[in-house]
Protein backbone atom coordinates (compact mmCIF):
# COMPACT_ATOMS: atom_id res chain seq x y z
CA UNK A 1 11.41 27.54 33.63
CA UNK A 2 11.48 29.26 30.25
CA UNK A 3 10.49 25.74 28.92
CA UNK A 4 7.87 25.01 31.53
CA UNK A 5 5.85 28.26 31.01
CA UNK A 6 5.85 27.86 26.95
CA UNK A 7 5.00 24.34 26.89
CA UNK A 8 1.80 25.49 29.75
CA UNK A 9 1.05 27.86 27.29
CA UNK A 10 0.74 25.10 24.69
CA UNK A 11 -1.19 22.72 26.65
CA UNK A 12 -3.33 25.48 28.42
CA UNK A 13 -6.74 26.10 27.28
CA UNK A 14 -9.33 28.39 28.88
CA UNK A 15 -11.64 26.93 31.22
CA UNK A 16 -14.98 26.55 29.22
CA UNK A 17 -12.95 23.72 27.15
CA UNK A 18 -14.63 20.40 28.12
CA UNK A 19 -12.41 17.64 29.58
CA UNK A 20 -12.25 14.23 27.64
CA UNK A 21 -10.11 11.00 27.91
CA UNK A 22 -6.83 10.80 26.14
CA UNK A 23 -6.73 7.29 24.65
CA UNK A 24 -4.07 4.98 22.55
CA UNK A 25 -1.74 7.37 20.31
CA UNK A 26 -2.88 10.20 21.70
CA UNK A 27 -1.51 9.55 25.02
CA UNK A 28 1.76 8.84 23.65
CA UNK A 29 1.70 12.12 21.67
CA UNK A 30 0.83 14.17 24.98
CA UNK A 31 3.59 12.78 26.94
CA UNK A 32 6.26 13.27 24.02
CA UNK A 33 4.64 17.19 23.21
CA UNK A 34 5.15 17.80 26.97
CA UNK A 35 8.71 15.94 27.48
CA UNK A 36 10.06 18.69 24.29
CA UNK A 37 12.56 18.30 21.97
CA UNK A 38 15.51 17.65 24.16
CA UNK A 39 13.76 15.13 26.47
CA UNK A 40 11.64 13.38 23.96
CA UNK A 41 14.46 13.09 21.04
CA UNK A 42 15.42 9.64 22.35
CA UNK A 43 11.91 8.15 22.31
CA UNK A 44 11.77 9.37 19.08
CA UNK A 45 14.64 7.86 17.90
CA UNK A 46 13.35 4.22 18.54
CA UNK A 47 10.27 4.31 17.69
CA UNK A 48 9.71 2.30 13.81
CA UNK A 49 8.17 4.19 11.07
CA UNK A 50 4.69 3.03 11.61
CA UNK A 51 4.49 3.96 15.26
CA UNK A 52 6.13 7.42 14.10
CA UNK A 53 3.39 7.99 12.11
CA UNK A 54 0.72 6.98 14.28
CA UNK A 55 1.89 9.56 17.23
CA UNK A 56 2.85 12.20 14.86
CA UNK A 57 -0.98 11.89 13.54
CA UNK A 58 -2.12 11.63 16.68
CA UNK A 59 -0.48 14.58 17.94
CA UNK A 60 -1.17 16.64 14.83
CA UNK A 61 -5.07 16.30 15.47
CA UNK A 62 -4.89 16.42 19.29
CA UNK A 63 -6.80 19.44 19.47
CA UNK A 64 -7.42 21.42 23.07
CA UNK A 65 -4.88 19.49 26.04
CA UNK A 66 -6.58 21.07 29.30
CA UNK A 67 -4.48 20.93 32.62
CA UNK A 68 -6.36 18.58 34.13
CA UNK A 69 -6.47 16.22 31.26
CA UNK A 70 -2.71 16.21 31.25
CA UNK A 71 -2.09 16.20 35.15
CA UNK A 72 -4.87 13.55 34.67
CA UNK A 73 -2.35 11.37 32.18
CA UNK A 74 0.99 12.14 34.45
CA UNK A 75 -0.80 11.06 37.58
CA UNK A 76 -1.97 7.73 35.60
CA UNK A 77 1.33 7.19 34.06
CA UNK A 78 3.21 7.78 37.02
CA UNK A 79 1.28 5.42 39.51
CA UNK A 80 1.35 2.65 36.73
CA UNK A 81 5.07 2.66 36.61
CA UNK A 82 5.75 3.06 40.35
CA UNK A 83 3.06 0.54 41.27
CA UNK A 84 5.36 -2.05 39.41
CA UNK A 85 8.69 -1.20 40.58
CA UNK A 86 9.92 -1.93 37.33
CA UNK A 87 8.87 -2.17 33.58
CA UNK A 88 9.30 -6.32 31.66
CA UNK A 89 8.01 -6.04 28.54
CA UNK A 90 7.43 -9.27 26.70
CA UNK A 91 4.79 -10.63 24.11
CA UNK A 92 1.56 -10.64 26.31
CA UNK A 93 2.26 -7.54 27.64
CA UNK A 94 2.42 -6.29 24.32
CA UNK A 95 -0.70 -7.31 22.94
CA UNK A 96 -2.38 -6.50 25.93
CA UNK A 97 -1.26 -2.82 25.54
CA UNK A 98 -1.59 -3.10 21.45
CA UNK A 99 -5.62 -4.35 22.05
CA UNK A 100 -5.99 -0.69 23.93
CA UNK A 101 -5.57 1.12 21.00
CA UNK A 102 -5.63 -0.69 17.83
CA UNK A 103 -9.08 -3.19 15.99
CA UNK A 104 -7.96 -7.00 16.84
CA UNK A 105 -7.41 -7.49 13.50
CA UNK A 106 -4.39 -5.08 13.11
CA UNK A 107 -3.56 -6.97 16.62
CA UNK A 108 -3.34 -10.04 15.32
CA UNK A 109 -1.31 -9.31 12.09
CA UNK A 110 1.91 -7.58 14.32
CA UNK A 111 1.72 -10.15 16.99
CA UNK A 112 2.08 -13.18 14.01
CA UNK A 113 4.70 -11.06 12.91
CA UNK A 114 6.50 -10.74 16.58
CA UNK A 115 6.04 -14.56 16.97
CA UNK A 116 6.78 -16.23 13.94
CA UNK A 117 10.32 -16.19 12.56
CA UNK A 118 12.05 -13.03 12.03
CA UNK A 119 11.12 -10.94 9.55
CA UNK A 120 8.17 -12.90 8.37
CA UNK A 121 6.36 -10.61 6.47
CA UNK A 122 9.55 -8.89 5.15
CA UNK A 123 9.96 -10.55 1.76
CA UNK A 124 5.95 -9.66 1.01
CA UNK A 125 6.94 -5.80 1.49
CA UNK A 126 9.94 -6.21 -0.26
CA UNK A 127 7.81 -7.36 -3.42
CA UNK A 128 5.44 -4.64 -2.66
CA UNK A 129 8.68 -1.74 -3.02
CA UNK A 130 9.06 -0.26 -6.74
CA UNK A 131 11.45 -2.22 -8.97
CA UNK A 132 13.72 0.33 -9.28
CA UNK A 133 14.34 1.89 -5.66
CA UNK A 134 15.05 -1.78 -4.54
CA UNK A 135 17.68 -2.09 -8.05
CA UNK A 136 18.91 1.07 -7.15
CA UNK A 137 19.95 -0.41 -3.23
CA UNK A 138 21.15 -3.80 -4.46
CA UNK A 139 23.72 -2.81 -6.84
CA UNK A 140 25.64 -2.21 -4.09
CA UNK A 141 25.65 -4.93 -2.27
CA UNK A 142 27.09 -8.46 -2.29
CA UNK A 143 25.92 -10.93 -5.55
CA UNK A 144 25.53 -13.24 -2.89
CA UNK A 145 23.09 -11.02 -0.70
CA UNK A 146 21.38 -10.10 -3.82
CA UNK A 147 20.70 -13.57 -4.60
CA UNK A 148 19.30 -14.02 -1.52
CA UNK A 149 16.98 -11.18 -1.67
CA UNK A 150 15.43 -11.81 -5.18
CA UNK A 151 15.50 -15.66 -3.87
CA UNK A 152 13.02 -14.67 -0.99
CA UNK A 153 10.75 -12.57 -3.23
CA UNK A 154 7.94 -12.64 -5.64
CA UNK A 155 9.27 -14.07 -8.79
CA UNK A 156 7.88 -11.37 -11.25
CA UNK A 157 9.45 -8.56 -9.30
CA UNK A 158 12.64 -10.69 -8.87
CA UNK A 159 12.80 -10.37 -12.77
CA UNK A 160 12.30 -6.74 -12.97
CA UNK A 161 14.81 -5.81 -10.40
CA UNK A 162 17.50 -8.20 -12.12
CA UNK A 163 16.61 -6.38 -15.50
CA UNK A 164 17.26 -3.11 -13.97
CA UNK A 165 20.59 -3.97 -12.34
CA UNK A 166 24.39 -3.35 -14.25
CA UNK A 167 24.63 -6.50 -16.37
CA UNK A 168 27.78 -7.57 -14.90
CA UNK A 169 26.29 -7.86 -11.49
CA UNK A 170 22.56 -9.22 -12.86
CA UNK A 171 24.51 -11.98 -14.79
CA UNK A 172 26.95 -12.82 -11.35
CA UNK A 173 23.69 -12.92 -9.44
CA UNK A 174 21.78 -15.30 -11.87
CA UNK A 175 24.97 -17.54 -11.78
CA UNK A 176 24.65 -17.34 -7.89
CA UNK A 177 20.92 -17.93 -7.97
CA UNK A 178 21.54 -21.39 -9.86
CA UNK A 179 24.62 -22.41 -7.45
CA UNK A 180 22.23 -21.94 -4.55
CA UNK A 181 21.44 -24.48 -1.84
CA UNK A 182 19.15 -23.97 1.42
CA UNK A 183 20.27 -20.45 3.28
CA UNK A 184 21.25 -20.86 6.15
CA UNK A 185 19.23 -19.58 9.27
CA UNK A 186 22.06 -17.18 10.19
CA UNK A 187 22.60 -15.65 6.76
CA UNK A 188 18.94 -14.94 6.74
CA UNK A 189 18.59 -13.24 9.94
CA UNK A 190 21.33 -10.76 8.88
CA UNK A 191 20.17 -10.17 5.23
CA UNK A 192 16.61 -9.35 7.09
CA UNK A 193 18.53 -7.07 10.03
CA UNK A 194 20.64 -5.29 6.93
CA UNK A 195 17.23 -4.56 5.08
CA UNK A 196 15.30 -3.73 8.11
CA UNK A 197 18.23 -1.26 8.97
CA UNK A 198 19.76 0.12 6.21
CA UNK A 199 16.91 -0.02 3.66
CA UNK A 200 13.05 -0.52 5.08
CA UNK A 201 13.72 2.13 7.33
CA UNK A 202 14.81 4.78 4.89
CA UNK A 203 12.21 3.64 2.32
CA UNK A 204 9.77 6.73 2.34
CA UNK A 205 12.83 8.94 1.75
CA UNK A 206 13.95 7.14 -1.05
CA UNK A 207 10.64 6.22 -2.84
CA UNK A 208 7.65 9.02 -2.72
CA UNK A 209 4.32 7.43 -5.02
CA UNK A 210 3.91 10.33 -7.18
CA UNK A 211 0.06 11.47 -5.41
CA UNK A 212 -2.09 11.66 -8.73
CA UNK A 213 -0.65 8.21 -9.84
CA UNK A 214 -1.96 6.96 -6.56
CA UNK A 215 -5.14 8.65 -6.90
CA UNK A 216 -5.59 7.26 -10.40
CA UNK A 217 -5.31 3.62 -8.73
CA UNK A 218 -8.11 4.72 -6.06
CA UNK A 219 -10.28 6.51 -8.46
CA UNK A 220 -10.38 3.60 -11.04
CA UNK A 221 -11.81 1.55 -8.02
CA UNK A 222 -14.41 3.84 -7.98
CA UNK A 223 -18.00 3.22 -9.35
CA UNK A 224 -18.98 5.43 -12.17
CA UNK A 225 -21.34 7.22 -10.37
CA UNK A 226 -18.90 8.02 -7.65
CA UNK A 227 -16.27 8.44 -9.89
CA UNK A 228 -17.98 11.19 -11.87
CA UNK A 229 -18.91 12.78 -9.03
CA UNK A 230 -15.63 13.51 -7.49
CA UNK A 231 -13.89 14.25 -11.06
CA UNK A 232 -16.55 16.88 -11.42
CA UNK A 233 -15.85 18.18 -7.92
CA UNK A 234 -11.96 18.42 -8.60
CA UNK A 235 -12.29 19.28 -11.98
CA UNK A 236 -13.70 22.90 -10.50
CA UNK A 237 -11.53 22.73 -7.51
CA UNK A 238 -8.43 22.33 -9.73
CA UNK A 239 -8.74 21.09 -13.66
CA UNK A 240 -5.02 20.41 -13.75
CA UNK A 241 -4.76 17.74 -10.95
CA UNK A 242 -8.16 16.38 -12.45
CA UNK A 243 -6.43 16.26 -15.85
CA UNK A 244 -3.91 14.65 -14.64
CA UNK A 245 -5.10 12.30 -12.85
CA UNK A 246 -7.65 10.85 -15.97
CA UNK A 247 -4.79 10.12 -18.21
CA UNK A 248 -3.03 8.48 -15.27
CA UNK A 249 -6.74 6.08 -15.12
CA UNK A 250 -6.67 2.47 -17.09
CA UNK A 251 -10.49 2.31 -17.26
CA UNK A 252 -12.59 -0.49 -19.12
CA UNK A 253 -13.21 1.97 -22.06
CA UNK A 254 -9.01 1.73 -22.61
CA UNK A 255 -9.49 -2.10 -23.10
CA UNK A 256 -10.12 -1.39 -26.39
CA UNK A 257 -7.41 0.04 -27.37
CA UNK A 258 -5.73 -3.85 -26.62
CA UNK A 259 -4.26 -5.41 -29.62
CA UNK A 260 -5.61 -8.55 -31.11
CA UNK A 261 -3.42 -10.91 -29.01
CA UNK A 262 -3.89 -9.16 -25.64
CA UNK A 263 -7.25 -9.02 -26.07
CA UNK A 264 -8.11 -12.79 -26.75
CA UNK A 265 -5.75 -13.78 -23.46
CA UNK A 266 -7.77 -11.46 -21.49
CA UNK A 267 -11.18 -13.21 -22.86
CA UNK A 268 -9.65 -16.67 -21.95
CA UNK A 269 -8.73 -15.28 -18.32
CA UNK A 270 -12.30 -14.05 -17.74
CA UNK A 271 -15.38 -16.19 -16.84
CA UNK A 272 -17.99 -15.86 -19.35
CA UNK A 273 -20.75 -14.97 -16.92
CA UNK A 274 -18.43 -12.35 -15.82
CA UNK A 275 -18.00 -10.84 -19.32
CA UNK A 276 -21.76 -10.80 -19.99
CA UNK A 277 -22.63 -8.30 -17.49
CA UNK A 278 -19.63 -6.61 -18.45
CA UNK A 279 -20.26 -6.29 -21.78
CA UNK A 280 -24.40 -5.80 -21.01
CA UNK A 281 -23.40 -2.33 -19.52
CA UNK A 282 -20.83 -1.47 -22.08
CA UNK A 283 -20.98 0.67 -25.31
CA UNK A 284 -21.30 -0.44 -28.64
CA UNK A 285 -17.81 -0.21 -29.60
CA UNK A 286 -16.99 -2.34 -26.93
CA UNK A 287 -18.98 -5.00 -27.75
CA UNK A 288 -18.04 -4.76 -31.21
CA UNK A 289 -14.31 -5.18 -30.14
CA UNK A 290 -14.54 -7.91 -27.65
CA UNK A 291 -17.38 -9.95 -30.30
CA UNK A 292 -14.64 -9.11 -32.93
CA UNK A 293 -12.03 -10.93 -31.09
CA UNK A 294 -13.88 -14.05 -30.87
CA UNK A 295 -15.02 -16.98 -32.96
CA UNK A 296 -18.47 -16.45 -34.03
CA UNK A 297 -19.19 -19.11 -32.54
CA UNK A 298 -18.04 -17.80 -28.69
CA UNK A 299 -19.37 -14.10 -30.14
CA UNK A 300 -23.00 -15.77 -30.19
CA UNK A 301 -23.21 -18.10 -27.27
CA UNK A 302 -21.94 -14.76 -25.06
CA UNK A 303 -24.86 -12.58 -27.23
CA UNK A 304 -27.34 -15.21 -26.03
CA UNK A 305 -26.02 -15.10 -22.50
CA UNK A 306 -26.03 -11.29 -22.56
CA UNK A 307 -29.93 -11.33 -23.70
CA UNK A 308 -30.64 -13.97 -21.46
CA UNK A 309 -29.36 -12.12 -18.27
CA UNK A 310 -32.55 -9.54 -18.09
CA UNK A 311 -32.04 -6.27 -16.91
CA UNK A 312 -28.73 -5.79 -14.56
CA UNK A 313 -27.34 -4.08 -11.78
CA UNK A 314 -25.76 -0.98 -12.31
CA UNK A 315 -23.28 -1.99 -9.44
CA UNK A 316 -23.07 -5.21 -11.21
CA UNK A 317 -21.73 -4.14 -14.30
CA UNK A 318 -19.26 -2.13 -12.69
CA UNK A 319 -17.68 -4.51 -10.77
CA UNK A 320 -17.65 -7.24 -13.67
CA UNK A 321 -16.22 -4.37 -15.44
CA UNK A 322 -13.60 -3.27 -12.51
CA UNK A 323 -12.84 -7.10 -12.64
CA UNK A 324 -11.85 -6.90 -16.13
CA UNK A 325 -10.07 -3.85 -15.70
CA UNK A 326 -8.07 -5.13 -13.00
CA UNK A 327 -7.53 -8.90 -14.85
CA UNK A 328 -5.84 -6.98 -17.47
CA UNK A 329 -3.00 -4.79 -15.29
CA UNK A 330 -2.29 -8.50 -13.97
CA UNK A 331 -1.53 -10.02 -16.94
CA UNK A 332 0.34 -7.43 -18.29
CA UNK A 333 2.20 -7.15 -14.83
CA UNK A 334 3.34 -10.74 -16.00
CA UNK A 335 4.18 -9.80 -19.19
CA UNK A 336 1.21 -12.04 -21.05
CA UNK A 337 -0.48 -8.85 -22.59
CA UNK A 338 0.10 -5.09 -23.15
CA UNK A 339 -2.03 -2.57 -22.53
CA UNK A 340 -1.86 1.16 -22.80
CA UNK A 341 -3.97 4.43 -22.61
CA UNK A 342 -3.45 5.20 -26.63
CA UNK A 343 -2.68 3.56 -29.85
CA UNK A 344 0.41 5.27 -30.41
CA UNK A 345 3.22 3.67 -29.07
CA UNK A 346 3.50 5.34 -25.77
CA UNK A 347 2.71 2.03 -23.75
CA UNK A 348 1.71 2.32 -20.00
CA UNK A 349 2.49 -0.72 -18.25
CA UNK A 350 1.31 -1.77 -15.01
């Protein structure tokens, strides 16, 4: 009864709290906060990590419970199970309960998922984990199930994972690679279980995005206007985290600091309207770099088009610009160009 009384404690409010309907998540977190620890572990336990995450939010901004919103969600849950005799679940029943609680358009992307072939989508999040918490997995598994894996997967991420693995094993798995033929079915399905299992599952315990790095990526999306705005804000809130996170920013002022060679394979991978209004919002030394790296030929046709273009957007210049920006970590992704944050030779590659 101990239990009972705490847990009526938890979900008690006093009586001037105003009743309001518990929907999606936050149903699910009510019935797991009120089942405790012992009753609820097992629910936990199968539940993936994105539905563990959407309850645990859920549940962490649920606010004020009042009794007769949770007698309220008993009475509901109980009469839906008893008025069935018996719970089937199967892929319309799942959607229909998914389109309760989630936009159609999330809807739509799990239920492809559930129908296509297993694991559809898994070899696009594979490509999407950091080089070197996949390397560090694979190097102890089979050659042949590592052949499989970098197989199935984007072939630019394929090569950085094989360059981080033991050279012994990256060499066995190359030779593997090349004896290949069509996998079959059943191998597949067991390579995806294995990864689901063993590996996806575990993956924000083994790989944590360092937070400024992340913030970096969002704040370089930013507009300048916005993005001066909230580095001023943080920079009084806390100057080290603001710091840190501008020399973790690739911005279109760093494009200067390209060498020769980077820089002309980043003008042939830009449309030249693009680069006018780019370049029509820039500084002078960025002009002078980007005309610099061109014939003089190219460097007065784009001059032309630049005076030609009239007054601009600011938004318009900052997305051309963004659009550069983001052309360049691309190419140097692929290895076609290097780019870093200074000219000495501490290179930041993307």
């Amino acid at each position: 009864m101990a239990g009972g009384d705490a847990l009526q404690k938890q979900l008690t409010v006093s009586a001037d709290e105003t009743d309001r309907e518990l929907r999606g998540a936050e149903r699910a977190a009510v019935l797991l906060l009120a089942l405790g620890e012992m009753h609820g572990k097992p629910i936990w336990e199968r539940l993936d990590e994105i539905e563990v995450r959407q309850v645990s939010a859920a549940m962490a901004n649920l606010g004020p419970v009042t009794p007769t919103m949770l007698e309220s969600l008993f009475k509901d849950f109980v009469r839906k199970i008893a008025s069935r005799g018996a719970l089937t679940g199967n892929v319309d029943a799942t959607e229909r309960l998914l389109a309760n609680f989630l936009p159609g358009d999330r809807v739509s992307i799990i239920m492809e998922e559930i129908r296509g072939p297993a694991g559809r989508n898994m070899w696009e999040k594979l490509s999407n984990v950091q080089e070197n918490v996949l390397a560090n997995y694979l190097k102890n598994e089979y050659p042949q199930t590592v052949a499989v894996v970098l197989s199935k997967i984007k072939s630019d991420h394929a090569a950085r994972v094989l360059g981080i693995l033991p050279e012994e094993l990256a060499l066995e798995v190359v030779s593997r690679m090349l004896r290949m033929d069509a996998v079959q079915k059943e191998v597949l399905e067991k390579v995806e279980q294995t990864l689901r299992v063993e590996f996806m599952s575990n993956l924000t315990n083994t790989s944590r995005r360092d937070s400024h790095e992340m913030m970096a990526e969002i704040f370089n999306n930013f507009d300048r206007q916005t993005e001066a705005r909230f580095l001023a804000a943080l920079e009084e809130e806390n100057r080290e985290a603001a710091d840190r996170i501008k020399t973790l920013m690739f911005t279109f002022d760093d494009l200067i600091k390209l060498d020769a060679a980077s820089c002309q394979t980043l003008l042939r991978n830009v449309e030249k309207d693009r680069l006018a209004i780019a370049l029509k919002g820039s500084t002078d030394q960025a002009r002078e770099f980007f005309f610099g790296n061109m014939s003089s030929r190219a460097a007065k046709l784009l001059k032309d088009d630049m005076d030609a273009l009239g007054p601009v957007r600011l938004r318009d210049v900052d997305d051309a610009q963004t659009g550069m920006v983001n052309t360049a970590k691309d190419l140097a992704a692929k290895g076609e160009i290097m780019i870093s944050k200074s000219k000495s030779d501490d290179e930041i590659i993307y």
